[in-house]
PDB file of N, CA and C in Angstrom:
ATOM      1  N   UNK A   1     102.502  -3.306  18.352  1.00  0.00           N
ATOM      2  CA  UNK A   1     103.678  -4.128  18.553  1.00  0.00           C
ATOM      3  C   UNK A   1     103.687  -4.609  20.000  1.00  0.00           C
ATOM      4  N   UNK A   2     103.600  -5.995  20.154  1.00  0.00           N
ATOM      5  CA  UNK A   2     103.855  -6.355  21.732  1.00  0.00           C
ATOM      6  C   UNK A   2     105.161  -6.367  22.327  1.00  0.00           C
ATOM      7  N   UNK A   3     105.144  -6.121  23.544  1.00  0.00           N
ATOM      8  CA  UNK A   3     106.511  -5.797  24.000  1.00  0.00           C
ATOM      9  C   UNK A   3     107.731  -6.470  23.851  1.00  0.00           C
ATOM     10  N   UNK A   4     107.252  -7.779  23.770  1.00  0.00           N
ATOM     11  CA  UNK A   4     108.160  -8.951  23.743  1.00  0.00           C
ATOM     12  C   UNK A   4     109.252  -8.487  21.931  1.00  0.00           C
ATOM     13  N   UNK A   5     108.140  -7.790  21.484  1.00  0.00           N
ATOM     14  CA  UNK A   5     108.690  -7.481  20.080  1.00  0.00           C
ATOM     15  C   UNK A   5     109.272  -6.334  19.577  1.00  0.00           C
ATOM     16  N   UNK A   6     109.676  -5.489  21.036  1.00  0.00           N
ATOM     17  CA  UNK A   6     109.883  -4.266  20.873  1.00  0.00           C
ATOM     18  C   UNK A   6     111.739  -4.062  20.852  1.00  0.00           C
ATOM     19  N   UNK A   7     112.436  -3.656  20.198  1.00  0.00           N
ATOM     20  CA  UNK A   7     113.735  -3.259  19.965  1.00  0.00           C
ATOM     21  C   UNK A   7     114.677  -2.596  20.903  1.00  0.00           C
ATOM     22  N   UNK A   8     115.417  -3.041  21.677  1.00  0.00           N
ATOM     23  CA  UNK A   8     116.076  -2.462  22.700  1.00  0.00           C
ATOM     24  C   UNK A   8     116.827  -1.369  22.248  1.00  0.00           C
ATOM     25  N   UNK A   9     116.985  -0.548  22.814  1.00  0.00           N
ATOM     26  CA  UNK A   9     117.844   0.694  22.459  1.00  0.00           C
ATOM     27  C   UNK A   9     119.026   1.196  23.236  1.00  0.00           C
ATOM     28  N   UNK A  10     120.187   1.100  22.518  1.00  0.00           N
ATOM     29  CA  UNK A  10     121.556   1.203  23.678  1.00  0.00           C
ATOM     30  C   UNK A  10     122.113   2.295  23.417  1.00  0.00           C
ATOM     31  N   UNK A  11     122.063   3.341  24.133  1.00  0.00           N
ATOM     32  CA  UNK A  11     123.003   4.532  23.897  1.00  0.00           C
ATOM     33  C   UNK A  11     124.357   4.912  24.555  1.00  0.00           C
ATOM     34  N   UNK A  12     125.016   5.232  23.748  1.00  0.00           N
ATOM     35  CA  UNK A  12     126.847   5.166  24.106  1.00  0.00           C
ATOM     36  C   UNK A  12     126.934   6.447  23.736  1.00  0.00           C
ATOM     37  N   UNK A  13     127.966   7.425  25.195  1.00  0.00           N
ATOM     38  CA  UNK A  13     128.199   8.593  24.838  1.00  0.00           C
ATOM     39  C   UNK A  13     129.332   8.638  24.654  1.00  0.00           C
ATOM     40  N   UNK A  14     129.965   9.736  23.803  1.00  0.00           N
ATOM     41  CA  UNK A  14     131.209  10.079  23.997  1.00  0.00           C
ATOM     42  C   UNK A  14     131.761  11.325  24.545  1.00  0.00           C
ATOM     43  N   UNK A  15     132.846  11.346  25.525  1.00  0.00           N
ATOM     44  CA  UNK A  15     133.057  12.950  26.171  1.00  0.00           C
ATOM     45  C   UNK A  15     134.216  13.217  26.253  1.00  0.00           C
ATOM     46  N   UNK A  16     134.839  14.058  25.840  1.00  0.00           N
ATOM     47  CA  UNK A  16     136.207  14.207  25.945  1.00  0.00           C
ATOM     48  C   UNK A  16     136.391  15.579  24.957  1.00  0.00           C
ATOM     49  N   UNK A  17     137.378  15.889  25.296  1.00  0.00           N
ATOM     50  CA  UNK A  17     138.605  17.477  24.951  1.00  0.00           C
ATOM     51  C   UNK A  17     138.286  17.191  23.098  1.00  0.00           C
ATOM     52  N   UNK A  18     138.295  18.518  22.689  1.00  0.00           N
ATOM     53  CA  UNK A  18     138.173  18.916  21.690  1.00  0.00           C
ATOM     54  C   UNK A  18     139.203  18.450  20.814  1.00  0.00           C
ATOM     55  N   UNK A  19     138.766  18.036  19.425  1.00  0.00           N
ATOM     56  CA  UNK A  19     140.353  17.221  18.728  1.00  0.00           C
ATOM     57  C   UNK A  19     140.525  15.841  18.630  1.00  0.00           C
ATOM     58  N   UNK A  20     140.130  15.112  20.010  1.00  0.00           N
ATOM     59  CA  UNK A  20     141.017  13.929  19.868  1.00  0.00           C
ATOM     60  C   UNK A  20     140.418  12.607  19.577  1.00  0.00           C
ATOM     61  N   UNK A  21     138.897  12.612  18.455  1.00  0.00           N
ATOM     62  CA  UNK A  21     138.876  12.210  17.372  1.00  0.00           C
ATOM     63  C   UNK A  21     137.071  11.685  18.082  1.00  0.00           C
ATOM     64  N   UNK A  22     136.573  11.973  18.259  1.00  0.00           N
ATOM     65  CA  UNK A  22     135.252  11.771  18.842  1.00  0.00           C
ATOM     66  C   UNK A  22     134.293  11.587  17.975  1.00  0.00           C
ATOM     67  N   UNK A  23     134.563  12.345  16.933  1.00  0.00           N
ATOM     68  CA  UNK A  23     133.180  12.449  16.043  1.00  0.00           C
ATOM     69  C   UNK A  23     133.972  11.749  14.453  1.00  0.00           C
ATOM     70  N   UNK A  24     135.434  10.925  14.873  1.00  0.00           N
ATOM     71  CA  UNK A  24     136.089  10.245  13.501  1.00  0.00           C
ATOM     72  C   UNK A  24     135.427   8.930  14.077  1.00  0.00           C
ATOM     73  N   UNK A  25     135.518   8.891  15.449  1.00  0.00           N
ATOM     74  CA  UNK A  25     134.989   7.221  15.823  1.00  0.00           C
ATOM     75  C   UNK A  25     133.453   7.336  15.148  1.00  0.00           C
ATOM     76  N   UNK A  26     132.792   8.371  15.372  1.00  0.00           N
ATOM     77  CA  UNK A  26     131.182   8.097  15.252  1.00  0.00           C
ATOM     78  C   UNK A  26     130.946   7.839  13.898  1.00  0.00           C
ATOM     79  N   UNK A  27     132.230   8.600  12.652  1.00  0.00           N
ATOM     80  CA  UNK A  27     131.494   8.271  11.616  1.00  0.00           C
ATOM     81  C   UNK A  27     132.308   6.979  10.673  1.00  0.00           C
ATOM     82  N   UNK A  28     133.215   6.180  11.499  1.00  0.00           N
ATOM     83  CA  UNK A  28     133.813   5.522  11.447  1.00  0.00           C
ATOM     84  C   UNK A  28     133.319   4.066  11.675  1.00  0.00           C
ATOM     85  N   UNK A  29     132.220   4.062  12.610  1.00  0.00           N
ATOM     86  CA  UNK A  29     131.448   3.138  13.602  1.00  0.00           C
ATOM     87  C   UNK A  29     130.245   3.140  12.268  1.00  0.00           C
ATOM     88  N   UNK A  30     129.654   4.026  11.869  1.00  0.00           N
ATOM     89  CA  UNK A  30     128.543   4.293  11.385  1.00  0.00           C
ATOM     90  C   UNK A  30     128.862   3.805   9.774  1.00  0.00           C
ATOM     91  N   UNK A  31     130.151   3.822   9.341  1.00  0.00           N
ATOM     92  CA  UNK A  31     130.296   2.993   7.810  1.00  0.00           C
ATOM     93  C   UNK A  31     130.179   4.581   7.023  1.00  0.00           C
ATOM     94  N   UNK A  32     129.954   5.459   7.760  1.00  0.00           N
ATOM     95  CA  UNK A  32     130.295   7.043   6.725  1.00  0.00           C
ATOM     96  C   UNK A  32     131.651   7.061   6.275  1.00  0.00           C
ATOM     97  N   UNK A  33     132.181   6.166   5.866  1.00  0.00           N
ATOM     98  CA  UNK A  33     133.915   6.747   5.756  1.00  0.00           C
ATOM     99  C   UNK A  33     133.853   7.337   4.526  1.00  0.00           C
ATOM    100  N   UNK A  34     133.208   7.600   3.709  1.00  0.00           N
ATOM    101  CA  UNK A  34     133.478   8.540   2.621  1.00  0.00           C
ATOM    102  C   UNK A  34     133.917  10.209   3.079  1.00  0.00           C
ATOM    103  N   UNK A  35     133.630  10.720   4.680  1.00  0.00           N
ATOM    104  CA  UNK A  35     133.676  11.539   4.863  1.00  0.00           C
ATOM    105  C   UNK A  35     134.987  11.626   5.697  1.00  0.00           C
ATOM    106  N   UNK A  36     135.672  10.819   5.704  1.00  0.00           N
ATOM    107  CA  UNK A  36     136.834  10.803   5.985  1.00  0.00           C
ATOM    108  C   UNK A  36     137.992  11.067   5.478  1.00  0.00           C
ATOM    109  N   UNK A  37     139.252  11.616   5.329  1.00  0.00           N
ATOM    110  CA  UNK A  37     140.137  12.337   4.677  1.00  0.00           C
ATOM    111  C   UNK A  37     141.400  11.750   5.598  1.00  0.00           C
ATOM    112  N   UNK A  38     142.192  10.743   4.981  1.00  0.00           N
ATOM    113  CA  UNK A  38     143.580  10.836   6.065  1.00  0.00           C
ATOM    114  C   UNK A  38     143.989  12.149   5.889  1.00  0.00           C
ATOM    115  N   UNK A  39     144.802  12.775   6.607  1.00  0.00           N
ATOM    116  CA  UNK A  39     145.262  13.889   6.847  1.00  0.00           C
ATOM    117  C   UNK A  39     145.092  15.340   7.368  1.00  0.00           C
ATOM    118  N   UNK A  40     143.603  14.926   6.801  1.00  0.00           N
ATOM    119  CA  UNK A  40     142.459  16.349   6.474  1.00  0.00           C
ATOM    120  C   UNK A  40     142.111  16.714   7.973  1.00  0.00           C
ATOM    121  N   UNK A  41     142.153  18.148   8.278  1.00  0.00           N
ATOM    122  CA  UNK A  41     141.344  18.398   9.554  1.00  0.00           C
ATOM    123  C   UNK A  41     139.813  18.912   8.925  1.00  0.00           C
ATOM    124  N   UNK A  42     138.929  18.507  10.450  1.00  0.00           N
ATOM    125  CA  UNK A  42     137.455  18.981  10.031  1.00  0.00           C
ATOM    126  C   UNK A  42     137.173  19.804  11.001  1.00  0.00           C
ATOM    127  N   UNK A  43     135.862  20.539  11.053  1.00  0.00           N
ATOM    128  CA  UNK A  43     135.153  21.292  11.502  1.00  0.00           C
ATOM    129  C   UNK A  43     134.764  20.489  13.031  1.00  0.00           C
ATOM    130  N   UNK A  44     135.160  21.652  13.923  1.00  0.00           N
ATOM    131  CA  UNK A  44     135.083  20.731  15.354  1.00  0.00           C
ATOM    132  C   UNK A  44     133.247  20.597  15.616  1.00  0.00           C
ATOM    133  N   UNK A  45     132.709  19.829  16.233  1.00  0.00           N
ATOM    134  CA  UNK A  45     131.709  19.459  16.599  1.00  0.00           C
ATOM    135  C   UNK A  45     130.999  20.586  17.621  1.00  0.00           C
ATOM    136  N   UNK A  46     130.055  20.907  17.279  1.00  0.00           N
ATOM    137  CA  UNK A  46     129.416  22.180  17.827  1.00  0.00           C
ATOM    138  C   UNK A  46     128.103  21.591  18.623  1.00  0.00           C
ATOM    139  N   UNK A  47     127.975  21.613  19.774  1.00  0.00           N
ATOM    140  CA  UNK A  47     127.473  20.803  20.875  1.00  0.00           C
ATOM    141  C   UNK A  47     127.260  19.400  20.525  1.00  0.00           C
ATOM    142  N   UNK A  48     126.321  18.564  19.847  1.00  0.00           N
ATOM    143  CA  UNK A  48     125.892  17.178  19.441  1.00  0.00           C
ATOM    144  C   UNK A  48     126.339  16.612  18.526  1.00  0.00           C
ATOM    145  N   UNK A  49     126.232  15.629  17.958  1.00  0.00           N
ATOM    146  CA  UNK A  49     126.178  14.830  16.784  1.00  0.00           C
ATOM    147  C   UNK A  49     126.364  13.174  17.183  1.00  0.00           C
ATOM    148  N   UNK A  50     125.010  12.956  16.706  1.00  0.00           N
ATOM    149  CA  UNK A  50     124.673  11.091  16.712  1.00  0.00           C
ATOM    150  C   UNK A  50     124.544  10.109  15.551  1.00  0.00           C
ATOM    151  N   UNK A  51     124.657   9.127  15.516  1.00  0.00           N
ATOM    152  CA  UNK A  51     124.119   8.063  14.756  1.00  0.00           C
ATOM    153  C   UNK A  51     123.926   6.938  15.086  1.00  0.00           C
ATOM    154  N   UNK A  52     122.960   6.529  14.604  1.00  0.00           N
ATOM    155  CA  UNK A  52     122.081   5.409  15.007  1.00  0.00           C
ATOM    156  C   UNK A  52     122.221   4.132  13.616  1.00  0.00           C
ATOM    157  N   UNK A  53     122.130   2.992  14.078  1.00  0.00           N
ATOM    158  CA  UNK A  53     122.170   1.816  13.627  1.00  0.00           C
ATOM    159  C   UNK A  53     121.649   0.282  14.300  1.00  0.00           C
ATOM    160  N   UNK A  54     121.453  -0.319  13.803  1.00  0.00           N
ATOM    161  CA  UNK A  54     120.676  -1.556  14.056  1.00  0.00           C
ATOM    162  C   UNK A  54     121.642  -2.475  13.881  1.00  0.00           C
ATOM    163  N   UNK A  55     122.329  -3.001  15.040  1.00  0.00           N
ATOM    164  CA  UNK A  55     123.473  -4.299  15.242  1.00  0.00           C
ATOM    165  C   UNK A  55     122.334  -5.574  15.315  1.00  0.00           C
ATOM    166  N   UNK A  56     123.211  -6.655  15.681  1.00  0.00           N
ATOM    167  CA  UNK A  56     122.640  -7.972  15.983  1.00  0.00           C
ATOM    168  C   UNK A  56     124.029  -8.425  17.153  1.00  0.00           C
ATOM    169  N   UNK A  57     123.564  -8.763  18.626  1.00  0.00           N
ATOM    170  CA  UNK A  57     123.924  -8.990  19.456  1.00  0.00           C
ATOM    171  C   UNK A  57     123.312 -10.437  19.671  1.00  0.00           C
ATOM    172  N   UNK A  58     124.164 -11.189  19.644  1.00  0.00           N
ATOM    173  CA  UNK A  58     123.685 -12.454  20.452  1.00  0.00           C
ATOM    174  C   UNK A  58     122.342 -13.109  20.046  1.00  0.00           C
ATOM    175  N   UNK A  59     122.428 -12.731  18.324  1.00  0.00           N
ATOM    176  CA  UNK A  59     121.238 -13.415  17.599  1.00  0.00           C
ATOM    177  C   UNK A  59     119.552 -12.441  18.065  1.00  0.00           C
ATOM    178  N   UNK A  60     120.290 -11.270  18.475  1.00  0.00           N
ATOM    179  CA  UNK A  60     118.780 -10.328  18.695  1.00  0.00           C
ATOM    180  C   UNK A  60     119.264  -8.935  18.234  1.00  0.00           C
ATOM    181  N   UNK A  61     118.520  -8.067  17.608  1.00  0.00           N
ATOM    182  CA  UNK A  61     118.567  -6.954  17.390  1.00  0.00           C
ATOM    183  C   UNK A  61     118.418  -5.819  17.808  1.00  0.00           C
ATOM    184  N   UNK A  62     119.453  -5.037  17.726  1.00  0.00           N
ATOM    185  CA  UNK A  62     119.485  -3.949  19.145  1.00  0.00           C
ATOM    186  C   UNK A  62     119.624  -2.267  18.581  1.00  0.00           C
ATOM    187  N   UNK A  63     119.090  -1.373  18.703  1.00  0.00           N
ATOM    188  CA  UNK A  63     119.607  -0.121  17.945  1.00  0.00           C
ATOM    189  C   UNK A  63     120.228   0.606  18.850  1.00  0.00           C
ATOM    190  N   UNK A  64     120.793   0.605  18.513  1.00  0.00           N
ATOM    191  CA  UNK A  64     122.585   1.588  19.035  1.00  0.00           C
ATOM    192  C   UNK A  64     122.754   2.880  18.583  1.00  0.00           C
ATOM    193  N   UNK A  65     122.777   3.488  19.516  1.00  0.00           N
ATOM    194  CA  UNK A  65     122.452   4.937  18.935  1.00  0.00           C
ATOM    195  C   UNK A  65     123.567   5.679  19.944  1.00  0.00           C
ATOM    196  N   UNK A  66     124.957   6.285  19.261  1.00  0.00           N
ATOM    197  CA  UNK A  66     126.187   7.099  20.023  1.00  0.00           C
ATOM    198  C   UNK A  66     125.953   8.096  19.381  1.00  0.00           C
ATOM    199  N   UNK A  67     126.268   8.902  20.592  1.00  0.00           N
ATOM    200  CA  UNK A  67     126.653  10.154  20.940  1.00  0.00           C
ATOM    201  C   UNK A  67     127.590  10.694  20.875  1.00  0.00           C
ATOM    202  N   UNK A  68     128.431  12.086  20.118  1.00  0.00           N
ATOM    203  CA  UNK A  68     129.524  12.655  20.282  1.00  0.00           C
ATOM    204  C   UNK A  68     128.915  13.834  20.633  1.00  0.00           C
ATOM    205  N   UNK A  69     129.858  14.614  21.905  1.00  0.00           N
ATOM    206  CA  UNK A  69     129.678  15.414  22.418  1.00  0.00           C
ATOM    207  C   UNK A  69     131.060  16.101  22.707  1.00  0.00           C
ATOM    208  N   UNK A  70     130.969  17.748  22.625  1.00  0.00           N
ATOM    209  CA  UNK A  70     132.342  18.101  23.271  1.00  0.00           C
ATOM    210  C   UNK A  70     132.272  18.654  24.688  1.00  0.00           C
ATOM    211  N   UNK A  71     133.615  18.846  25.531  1.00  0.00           N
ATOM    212  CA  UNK A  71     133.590  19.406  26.558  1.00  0.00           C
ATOM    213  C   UNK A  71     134.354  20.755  26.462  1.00  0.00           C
ATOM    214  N   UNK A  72     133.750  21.651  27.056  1.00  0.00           N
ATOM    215  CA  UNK A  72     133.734  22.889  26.878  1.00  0.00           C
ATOM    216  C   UNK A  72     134.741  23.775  28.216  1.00  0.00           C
ATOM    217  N   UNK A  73     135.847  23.757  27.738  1.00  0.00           N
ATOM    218  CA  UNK A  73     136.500  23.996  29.229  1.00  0.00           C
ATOM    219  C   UNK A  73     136.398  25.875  29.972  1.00  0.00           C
TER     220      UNK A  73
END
């Protein structure tokens, strides 16, 4: 693959206090909403969890790959 043809890769983290919805954006962003529950609490995030996807920015294709992370006080 020549470079000119190679796929940029953008990574977005997320950091913040336990709870206040970090890993609802990631699977929210990602089109998982089947795993979503109004009301429902889930299982807090135990160091990582990512997903990755292939947008189109400005007529070019970019893989986007976020990060949820917790902070551990």
């Amino acid at each position: 693959m020549a470079a000119t043809d190679e796929v940029p890769l953008l990574k977005l983290l997320t950091i913040g206090d336990s709870g206040v919805g970090k890993s609802w954006l990631l699977l929210r962003w990602s089109g998982e909403t089947g795993k979503l529950v109004k009301g429902a609490t889930s299982m807090p995030t135990i160091g990582i969890d990512f997903k990755m996807k292939s947008v189109m920015i400005d007529g070019k294709r970019v893989k986007v790959q976020v990060v949820s992370s917790v902070v551990l006080a």
